[in-house]
C-alpha atoms as a PDB file:
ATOM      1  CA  UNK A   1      82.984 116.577 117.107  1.00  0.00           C
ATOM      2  CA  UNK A   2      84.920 120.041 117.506  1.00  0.00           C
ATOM      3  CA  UNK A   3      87.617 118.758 114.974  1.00  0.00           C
ATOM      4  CA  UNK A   4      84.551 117.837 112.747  1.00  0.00           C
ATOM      5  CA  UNK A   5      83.342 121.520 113.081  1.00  0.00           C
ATOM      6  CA  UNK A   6      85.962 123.629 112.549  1.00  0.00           C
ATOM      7  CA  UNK A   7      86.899 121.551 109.922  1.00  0.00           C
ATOM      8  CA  UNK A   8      84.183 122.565 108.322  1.00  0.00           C
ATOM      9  CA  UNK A   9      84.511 126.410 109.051  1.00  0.00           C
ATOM     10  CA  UNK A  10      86.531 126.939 105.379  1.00  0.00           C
ATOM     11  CA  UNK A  11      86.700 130.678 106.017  1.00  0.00           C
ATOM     12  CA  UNK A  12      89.275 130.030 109.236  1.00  0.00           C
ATOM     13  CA  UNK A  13      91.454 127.609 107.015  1.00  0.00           C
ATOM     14  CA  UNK A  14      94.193 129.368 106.098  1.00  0.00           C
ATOM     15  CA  UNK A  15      97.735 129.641 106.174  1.00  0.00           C
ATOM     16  CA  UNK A  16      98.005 133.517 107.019  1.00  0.00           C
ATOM     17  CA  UNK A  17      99.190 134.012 110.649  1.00  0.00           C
ATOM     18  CA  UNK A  18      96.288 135.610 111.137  1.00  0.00           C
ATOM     19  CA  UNK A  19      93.626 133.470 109.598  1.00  0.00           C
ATOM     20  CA  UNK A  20      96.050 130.271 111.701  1.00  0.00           C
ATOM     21  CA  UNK A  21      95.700 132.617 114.723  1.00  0.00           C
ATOM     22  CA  UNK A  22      91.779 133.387 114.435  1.00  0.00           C
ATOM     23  CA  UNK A  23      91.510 129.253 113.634  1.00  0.00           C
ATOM     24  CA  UNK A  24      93.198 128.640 117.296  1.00  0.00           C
ATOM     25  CA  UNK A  25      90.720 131.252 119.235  1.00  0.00           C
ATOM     26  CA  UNK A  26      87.434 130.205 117.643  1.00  0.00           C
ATOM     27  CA  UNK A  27      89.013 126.219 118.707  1.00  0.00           C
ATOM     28  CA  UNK A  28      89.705 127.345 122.183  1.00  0.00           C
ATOM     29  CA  UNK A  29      86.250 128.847 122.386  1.00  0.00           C
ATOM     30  CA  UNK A  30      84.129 125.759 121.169  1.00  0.00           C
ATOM     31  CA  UNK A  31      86.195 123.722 123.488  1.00  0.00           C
ATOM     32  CA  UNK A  32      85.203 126.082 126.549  1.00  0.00           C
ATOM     33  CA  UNK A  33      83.068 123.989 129.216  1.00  0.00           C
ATOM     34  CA  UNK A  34      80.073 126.397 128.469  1.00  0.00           C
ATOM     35  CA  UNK A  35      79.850 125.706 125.160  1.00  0.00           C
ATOM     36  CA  UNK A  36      80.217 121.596 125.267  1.00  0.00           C
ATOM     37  CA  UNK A  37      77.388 122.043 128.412  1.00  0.00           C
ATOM     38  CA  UNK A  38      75.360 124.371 125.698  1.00  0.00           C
ATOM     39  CA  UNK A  39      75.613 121.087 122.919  1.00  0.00           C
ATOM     40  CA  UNK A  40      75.116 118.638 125.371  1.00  0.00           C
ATOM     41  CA  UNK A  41      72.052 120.323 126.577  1.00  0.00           C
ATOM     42  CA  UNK A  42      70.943 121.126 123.248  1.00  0.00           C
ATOM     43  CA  UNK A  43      71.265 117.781 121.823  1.00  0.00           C
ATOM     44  CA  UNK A  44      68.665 116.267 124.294  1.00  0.00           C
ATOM     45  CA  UNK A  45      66.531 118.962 123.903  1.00  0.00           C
ATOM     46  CA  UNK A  46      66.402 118.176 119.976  1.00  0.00           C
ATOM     47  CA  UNK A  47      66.101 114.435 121.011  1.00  0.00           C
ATOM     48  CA  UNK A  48      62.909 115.765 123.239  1.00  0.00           C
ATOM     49  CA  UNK A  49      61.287 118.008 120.420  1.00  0.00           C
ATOM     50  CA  UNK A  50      62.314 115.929 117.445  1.00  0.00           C
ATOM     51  CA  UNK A  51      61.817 112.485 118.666  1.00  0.00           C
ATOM     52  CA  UNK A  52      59.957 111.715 121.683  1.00  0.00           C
ATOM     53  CA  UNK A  53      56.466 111.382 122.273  1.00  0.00           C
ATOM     54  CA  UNK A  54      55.098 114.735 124.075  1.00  0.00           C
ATOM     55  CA  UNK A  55      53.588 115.056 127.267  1.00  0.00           C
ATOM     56  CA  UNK A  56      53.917 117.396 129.712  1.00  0.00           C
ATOM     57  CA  UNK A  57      56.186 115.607 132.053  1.00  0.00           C
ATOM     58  CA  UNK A  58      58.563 116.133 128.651  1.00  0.00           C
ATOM     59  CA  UNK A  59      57.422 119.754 128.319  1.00  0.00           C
ATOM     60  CA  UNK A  60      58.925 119.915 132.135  1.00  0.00           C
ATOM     61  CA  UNK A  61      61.826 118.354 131.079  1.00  0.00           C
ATOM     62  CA  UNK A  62      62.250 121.050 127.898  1.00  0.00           C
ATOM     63  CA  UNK A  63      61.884 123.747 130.406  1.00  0.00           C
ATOM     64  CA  UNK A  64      64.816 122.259 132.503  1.00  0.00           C
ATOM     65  CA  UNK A  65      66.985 122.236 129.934  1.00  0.00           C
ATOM     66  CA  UNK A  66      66.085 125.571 128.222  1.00  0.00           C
ATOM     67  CA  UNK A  67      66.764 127.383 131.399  1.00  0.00           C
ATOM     68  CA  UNK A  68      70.786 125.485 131.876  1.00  0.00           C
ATOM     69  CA  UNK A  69      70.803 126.194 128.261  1.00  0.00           C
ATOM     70  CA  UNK A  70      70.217 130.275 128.873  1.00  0.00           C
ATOM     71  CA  UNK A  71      72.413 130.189 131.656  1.00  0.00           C
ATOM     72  CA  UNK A  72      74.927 128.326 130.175  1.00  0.00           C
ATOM     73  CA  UNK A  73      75.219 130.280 127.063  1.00  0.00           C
ATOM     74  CA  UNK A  74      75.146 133.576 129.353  1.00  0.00           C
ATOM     75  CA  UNK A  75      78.850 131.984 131.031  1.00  0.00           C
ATOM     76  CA  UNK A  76      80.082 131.515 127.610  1.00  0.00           C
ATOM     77  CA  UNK A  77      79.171 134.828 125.981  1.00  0.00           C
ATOM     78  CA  UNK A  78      80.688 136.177 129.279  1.00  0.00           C
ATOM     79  CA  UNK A  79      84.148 134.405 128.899  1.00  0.00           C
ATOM     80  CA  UNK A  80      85.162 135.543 125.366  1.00  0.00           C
ATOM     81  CA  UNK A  81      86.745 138.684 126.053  1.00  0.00           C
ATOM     82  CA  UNK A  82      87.951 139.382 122.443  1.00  0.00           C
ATOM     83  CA  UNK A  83      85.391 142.337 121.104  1.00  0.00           C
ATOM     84  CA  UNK A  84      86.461 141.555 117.478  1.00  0.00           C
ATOM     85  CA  UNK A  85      86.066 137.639 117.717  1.00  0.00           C
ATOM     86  CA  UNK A  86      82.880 137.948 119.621  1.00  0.00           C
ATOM     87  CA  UNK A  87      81.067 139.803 117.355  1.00  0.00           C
ATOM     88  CA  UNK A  88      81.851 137.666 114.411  1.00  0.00           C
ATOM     89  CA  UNK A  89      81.882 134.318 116.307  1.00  0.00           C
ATOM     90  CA  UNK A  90      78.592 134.599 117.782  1.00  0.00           C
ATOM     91  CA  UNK A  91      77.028 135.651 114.125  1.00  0.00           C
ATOM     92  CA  UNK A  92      77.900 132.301 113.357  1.00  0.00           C
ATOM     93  CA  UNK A  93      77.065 130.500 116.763  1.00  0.00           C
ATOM     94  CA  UNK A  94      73.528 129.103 115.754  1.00  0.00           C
ATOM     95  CA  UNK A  95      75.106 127.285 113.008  1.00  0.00           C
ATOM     96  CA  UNK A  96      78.004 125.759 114.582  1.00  0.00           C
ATOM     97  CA  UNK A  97      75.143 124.778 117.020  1.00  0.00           C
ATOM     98  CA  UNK A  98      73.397 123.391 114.614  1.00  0.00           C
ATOM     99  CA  UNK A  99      76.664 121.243 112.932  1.00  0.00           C
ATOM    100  CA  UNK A 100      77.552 119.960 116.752  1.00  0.00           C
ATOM    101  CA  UNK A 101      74.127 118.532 117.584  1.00  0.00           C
ATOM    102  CA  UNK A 102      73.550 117.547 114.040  1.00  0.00           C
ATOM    103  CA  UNK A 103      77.045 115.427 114.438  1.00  0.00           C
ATOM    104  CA  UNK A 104      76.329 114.249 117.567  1.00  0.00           C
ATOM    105  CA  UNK A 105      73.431 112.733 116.904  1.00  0.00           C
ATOM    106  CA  UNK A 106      74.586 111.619 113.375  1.00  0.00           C
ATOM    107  CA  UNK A 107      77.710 109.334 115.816  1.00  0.00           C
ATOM    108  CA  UNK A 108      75.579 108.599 119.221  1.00  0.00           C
ATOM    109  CA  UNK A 109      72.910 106.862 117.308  1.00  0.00           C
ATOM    110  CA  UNK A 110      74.732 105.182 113.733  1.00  0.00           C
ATOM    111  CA  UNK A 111      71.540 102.846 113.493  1.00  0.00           C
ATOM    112  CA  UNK A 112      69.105 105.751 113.068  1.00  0.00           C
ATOM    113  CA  UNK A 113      71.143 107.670 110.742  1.00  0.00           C
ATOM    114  CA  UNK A 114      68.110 107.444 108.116  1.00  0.00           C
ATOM    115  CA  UNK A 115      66.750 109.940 110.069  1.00  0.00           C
ATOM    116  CA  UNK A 116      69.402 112.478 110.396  1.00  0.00           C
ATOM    117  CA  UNK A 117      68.906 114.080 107.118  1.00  0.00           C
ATOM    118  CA  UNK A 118      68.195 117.919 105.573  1.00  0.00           C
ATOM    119  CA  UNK A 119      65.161 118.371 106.755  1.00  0.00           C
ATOM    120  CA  UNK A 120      66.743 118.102 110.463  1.00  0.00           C
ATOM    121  CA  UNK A 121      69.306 120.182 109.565  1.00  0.00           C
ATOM    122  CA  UNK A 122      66.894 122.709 108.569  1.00  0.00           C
ATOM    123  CA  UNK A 123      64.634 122.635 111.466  1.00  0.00           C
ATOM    124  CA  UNK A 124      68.291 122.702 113.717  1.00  0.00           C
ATOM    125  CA  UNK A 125      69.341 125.590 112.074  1.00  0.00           C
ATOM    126  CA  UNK A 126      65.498 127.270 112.026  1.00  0.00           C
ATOM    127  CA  UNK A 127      65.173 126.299 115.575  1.00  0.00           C
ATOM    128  CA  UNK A 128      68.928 127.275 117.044  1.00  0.00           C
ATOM    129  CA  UNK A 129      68.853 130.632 114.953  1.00  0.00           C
ATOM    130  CA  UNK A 130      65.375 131.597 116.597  1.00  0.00           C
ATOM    131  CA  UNK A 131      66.732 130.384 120.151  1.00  0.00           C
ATOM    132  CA  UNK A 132      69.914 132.401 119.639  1.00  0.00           C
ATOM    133  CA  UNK A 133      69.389 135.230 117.781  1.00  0.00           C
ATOM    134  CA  UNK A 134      65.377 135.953 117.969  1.00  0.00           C
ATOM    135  CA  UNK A 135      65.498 135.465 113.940  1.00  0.00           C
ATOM    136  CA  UNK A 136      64.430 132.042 112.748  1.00  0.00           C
ATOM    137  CA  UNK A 137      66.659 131.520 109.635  1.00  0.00           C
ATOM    138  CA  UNK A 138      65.606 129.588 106.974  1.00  0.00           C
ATOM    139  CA  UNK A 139      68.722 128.378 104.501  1.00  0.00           C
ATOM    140  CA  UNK A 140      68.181 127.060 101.636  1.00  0.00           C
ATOM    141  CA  UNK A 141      72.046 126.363 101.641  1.00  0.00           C
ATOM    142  CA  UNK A 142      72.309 123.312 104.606  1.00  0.00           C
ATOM    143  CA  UNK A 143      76.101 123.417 105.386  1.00  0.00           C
ATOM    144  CA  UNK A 144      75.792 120.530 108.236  1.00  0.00           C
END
C-alpha cells in the first residue's frame, strides 16, 4: 500500500539526487509505526462512518478510535525532525491519508469494490482534510 502511494506522488519521481533523496524521506516517513497505526485506525473509522449501521455503541467505538488517532498522529508529527520536509509533507498528509485508506479498502474487501468509487474518495479526502487540517477540502480533481 506505501509502494502504491508514493507511486503515485509524481512530484517526488525524479532522477535529481535531490528529488531521489526527498523520495527516500517522505518513504521512511509513511513507513513510520505512527503513521501505519494512523491508516489502520483510520480505515475502520471510515468502515464505521461509511458503512455500518449507527448506534451509539458505534458512536463509542468512533470516539475510541478518534482519540488513538489524535494521539497517534501527535507521535508522528513529533518524529519528523526535518523543518523543510515537515512543512511540505504534512500539506499533503490528508491526501496520502485519503489514497492509503482508499487502497486499503479497495484490496481488504475485492468483492465490494463497486462501492469504492469517487464519491468515497471525495468524502475521504473532505473528511481527512477537515480532521487534519480544520479545512474540509473539496477537489474536484480525485487523485486516489
Amino acid at each position: 500500500m506505501i509502494l502504491n502511494i508514493m507511486k503515485s506522488l509524481t512530484f517526488l519521481r525524479a532522477e535529481e539526487n535531490d528529488k531521489k533523496n526527498r523520495f527516500e524521506k517522505w518513504q521512511g516517513f509513511l513507513n513510520l509505526t505512527e503513521n501505519k497505526m494512523v491508516i489502520s485506525d483510520l480505515f475502520w473509522m471510515t468502515i464505521c462512518k461509511f458503512f455500518l449501521k449507527r448506534s451509539a455503541e458505534l458512536d463509542n467505538v468512533q470516539g475510541v478510535l478518534e482519540k488513538r488517532i489524535a494521539k497517534n498522529f501527535i507521535n508522528f508529527f513529533i518524529r519528523i525532525d526535518d523543518k523543510y520536509e515537515k512543512d511540505d509533507f504534512f500539506k499533503k498528509y490528508f491526501d496520502i491519508l485519503s489514497q492509503a485508506v482508499f487502497y486499503a479498502l479497495f484490496y481488504a474487501y475485492p468483492k465490494s469494490r463497486q462501492l469504492f468509487n469517487d464519491e468515497l474518495k471525495h468524502k475521504l479526502i473532505e473528511l481527512f482534510s477537515q480532521k487534519f487540517t480544520g479545512i474540509k477540502i473539496s477537489s474536484t480533481q480525485v487523485r486516489l
